[in-house]
N, C-alpha and C. Protein backbone atom coordinates (compact mmCIF):
# COMPACT_ATOMS: atom_id res chain seq x y z
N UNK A 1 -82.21 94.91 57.71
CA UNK A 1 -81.73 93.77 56.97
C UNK A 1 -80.23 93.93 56.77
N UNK A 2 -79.80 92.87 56.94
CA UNK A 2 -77.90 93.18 56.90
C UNK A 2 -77.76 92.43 55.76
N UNK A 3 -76.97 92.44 54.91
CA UNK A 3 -76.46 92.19 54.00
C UNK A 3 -75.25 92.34 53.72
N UNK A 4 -74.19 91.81 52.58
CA UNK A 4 -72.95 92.05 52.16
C UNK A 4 -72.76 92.62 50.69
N UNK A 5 -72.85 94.00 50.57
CA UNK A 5 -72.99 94.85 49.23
C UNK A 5 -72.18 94.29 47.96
N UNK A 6 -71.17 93.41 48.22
CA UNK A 6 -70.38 92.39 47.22
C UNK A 6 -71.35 91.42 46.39
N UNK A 7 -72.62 91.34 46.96
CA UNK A 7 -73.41 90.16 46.37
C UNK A 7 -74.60 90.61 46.30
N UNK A 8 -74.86 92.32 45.99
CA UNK A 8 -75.80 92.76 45.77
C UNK A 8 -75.98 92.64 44.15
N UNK A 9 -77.26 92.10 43.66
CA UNK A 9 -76.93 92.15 42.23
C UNK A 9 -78.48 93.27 41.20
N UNK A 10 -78.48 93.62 40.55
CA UNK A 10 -79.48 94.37 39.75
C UNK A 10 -79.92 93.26 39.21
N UNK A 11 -81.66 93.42 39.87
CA UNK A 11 -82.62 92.22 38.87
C UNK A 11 -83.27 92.22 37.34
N UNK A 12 -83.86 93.73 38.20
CA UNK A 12 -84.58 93.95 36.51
C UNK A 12 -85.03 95.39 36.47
N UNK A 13 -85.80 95.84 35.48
CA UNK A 13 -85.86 96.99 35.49
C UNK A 13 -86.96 97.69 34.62
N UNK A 14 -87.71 98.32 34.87
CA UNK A 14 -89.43 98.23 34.58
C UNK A 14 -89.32 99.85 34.27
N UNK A 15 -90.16 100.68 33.51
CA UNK A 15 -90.50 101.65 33.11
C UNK A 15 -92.30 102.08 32.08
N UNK A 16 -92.81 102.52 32.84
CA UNK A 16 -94.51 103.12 31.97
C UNK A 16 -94.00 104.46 31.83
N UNK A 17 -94.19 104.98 30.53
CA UNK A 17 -94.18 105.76 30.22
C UNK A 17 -95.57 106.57 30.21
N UNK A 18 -96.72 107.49 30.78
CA UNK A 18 -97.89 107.78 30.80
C UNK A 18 -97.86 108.97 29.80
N UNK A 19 -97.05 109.93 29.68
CA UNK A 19 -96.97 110.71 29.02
C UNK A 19 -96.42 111.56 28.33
N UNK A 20 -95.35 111.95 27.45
CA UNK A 20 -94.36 112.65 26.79
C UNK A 20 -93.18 113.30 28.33
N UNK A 21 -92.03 113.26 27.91
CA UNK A 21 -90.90 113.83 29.28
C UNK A 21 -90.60 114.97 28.36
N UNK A 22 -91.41 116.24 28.96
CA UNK A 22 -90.58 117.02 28.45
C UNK A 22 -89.12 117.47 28.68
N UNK A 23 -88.41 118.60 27.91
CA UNK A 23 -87.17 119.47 28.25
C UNK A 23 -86.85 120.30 28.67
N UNK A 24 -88.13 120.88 29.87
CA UNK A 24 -88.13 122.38 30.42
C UNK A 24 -89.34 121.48 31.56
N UNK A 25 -89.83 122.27 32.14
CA UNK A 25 -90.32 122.11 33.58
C UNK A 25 -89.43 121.80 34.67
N UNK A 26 -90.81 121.43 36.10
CA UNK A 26 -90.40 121.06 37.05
C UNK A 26 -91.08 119.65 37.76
N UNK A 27 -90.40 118.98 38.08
CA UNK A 27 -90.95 117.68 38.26
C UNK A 27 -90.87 117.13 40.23
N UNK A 28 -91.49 116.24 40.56
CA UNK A 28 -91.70 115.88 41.87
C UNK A 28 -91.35 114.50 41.88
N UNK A 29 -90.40 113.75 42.13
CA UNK A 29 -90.18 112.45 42.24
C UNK A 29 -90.55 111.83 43.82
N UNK A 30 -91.18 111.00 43.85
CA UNK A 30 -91.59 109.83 44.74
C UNK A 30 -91.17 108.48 44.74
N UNK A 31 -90.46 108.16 45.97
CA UNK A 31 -89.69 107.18 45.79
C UNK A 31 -90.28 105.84 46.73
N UNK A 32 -90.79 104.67 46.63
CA UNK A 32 -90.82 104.16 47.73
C UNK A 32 -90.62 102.49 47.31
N UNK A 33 -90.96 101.67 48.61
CA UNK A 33 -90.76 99.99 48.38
C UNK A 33 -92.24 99.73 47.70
N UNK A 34 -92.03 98.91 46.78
CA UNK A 34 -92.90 97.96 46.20
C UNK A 34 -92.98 97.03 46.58
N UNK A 35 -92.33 95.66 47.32
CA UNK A 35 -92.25 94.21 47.14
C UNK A 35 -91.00 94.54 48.21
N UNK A 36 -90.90 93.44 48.89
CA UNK A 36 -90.00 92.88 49.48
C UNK A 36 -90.39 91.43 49.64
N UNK A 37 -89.60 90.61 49.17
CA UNK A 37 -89.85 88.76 49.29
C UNK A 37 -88.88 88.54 49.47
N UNK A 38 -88.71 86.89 50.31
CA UNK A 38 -87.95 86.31 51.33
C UNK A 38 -87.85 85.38 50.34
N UNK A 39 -86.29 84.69 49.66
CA UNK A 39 -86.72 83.33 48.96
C UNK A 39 -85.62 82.51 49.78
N UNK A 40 -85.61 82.51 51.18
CA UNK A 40 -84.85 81.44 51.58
C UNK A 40 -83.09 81.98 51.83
N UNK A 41 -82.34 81.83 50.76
CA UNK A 41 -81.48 82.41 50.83
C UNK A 41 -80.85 83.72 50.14
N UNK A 42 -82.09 84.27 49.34
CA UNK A 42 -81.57 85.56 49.17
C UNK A 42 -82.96 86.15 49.33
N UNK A 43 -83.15 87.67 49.38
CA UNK A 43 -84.04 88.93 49.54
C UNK A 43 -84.14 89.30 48.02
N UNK A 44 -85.48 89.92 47.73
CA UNK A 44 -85.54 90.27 46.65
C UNK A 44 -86.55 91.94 47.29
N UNK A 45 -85.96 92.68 46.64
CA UNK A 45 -86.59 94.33 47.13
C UNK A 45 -86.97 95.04 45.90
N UNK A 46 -88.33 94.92 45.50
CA UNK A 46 -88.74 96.05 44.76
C UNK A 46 -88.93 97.71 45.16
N UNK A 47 -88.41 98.73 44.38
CA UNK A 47 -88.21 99.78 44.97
C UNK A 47 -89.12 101.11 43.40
N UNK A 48 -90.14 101.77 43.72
CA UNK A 48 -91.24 102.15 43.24
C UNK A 48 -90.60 103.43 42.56
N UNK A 49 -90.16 104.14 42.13
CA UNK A 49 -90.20 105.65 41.45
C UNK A 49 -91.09 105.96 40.77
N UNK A 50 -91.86 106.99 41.05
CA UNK A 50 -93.01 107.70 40.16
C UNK A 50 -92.64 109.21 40.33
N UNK A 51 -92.97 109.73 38.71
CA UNK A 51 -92.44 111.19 38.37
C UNK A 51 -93.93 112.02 38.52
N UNK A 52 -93.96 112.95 39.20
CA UNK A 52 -94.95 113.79 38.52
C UNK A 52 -94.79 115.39 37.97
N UNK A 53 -95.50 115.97 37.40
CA UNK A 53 -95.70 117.18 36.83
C UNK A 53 -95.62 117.82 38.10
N UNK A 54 -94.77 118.73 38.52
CA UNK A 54 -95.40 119.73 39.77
C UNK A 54 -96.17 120.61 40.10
N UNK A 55 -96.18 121.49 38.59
CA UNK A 55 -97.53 122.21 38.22
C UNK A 55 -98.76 121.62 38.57
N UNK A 56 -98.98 120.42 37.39
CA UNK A 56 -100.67 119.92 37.17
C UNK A 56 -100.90 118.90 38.31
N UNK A 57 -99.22 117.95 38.94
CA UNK A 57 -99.51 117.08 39.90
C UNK A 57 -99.75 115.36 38.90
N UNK A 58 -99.55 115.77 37.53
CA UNK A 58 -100.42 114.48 36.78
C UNK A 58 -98.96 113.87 36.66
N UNK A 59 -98.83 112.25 36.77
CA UNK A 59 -97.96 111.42 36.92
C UNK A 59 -97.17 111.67 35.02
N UNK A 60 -95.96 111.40 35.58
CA UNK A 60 -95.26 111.18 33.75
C UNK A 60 -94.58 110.00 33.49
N UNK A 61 -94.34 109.44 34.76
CA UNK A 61 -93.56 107.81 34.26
C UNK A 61 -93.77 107.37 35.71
N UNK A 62 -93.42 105.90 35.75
CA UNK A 62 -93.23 104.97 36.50
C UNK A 62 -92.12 104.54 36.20
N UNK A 63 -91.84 104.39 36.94
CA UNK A 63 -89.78 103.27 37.18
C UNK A 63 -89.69 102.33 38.43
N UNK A 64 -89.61 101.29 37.87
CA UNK A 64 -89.38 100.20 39.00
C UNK A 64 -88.30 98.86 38.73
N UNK A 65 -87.29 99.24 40.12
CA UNK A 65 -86.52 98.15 39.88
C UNK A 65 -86.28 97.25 41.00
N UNK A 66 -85.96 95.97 40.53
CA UNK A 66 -85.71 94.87 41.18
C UNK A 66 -84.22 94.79 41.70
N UNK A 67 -84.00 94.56 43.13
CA UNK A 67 -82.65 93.90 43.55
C UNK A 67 -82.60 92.94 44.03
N UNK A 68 -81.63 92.23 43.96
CA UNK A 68 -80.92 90.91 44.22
C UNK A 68 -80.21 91.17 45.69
N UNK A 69 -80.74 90.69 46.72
CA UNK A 69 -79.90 90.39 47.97
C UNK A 69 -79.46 89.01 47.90
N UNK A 70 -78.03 88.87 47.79
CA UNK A 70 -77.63 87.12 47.76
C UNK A 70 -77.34 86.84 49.20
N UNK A 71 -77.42 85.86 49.82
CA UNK A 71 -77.13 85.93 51.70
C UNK A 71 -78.23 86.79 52.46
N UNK A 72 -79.17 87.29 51.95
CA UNK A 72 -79.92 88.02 52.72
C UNK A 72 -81.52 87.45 53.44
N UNK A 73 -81.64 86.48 52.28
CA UNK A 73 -83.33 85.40 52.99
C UNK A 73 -82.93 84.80 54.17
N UNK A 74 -84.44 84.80 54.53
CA UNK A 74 -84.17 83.31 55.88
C UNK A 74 -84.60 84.41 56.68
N UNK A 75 -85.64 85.73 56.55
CA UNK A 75 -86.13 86.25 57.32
C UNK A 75 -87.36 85.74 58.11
N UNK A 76 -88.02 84.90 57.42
CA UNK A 76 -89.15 84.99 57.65
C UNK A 76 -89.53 83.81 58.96
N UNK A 77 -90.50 84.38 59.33
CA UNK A 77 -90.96 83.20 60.83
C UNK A 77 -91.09 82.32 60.53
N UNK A 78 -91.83 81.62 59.70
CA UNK A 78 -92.26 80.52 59.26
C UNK A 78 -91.55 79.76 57.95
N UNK A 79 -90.70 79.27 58.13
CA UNK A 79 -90.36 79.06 56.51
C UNK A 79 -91.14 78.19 55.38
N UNK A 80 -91.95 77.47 56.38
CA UNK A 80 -93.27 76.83 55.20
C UNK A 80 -94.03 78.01 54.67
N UNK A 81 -93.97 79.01 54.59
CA UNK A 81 -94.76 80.08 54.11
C UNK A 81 -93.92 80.94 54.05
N UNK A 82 -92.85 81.37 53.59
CA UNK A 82 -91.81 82.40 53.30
C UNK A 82 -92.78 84.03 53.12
N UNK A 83 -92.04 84.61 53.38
CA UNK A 83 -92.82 86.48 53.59
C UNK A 83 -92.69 86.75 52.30
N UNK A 84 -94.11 87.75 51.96
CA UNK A 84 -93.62 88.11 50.55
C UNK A 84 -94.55 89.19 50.88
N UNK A 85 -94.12 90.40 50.36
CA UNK A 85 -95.01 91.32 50.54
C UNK A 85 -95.20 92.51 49.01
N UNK A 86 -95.82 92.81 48.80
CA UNK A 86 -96.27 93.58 47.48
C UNK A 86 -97.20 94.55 47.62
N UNK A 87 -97.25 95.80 47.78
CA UNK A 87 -97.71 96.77 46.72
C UNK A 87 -99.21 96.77 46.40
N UNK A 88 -98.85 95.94 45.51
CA UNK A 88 -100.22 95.82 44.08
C UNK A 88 -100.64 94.49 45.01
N UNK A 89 -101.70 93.72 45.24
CA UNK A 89 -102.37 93.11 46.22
C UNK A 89 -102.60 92.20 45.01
N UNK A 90 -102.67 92.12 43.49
CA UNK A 90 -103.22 91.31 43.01
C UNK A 90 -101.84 90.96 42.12
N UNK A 91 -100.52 91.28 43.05
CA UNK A 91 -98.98 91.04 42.04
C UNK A 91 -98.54 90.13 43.66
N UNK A 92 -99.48 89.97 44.17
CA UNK A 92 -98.85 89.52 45.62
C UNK A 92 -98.05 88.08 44.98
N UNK A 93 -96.92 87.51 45.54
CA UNK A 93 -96.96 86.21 45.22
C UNK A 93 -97.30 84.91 45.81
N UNK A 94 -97.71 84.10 45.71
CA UNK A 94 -98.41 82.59 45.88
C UNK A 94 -97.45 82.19 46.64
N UNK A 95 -97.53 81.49 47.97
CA UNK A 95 -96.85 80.60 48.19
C UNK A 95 -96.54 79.48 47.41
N UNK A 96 -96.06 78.80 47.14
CA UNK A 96 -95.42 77.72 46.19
C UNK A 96 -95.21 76.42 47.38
N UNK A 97 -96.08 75.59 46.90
CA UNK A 97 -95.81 74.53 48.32
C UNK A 97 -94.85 73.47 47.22
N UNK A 98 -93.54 72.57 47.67
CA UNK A 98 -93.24 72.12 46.87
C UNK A 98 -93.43 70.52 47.46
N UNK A 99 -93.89 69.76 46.58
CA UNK A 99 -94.32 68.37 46.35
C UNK A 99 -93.34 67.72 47.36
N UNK A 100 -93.55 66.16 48.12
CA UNK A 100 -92.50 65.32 48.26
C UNK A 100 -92.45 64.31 47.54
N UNK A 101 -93.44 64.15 46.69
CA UNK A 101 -93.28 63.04 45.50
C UNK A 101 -92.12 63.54 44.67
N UNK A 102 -91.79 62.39 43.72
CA UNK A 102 -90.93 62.60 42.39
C UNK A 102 -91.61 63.06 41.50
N UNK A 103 -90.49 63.59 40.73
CA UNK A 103 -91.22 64.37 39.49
C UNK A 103 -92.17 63.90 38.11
N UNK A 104 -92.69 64.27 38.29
CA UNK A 104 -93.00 63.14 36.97
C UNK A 104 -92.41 62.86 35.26
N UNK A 105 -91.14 63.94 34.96
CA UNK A 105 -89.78 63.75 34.30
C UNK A 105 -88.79 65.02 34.94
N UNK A 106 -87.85 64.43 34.16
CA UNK A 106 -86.47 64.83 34.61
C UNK A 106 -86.03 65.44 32.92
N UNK A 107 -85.28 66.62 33.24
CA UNK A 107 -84.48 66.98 32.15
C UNK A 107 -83.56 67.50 31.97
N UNK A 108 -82.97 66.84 31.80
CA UNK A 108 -81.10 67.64 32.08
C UNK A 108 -80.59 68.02 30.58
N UNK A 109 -79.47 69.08 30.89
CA UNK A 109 -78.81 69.63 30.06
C UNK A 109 -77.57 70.56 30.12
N UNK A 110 -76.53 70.30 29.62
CA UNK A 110 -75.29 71.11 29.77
C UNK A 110 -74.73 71.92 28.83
N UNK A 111 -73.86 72.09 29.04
CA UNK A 111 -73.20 73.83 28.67
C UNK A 111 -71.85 73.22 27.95
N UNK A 112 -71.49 73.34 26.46
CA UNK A 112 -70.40 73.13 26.03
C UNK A 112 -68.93 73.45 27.26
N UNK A 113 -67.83 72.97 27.09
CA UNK A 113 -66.56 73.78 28.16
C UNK A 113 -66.39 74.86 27.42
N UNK A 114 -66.62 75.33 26.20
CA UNK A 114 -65.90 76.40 25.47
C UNK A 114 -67.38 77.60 25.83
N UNK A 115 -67.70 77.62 26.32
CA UNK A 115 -69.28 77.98 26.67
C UNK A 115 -68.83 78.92 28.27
């Protein structure tokens, strides 16, 4: 995927805590993709961190964050069905078919200039 790192932006940022972090041990980090979705004109890349105990092997946190590719969508073959791929099978996302009717209201709203 090519992209332009100027318009890379931080989405969001997720953390489970499973069990106390201690201040002494040794730990095993695992890093991988969660999600990658196509929205047209930008990429969105979920990226997975999970800690574990190295001793016992038992997980101590989850960390997961979201990035912003701006200029990066428009991968996908089909664009009536944009790519979305996930991980968790039941976080998959829905295609979204969007209507050609009108809406059935409208609602607008603006931003003071001093704003």
């Amino acid at each position: 995927m090519e992209f332009d790192p100027r318009l890379l932006l931080h989405g969001q940022q997720y953390i489970e805590l499973y069990q106390p972090i201690q201040s002494n041990g040794s730990f095993q980090v695992k890093t991988s993709i969660a999600g990658l979705h196509d929205k047209g004109k930008a990429a969105i890349l979920e990226i997975e961190t999970l800690c574990y105990d190295r001793e016992s092997g038992q997980p101590i946190f989850m960390n997961r964050s979201t990035i912003y590719f701006r200029g990066a969508g428009g991968f996908s073959k089909c664009p009536q069905s944009p790519f979305s791929y996930s991980k968790d099978p039941t976080k998959q996302a829905p295609v979204v078919r969007i209507p050609k009717s009108e809406p059935f209201a409208v609602f607008e709203d603006g931003t003071l200039p001093s704003q």
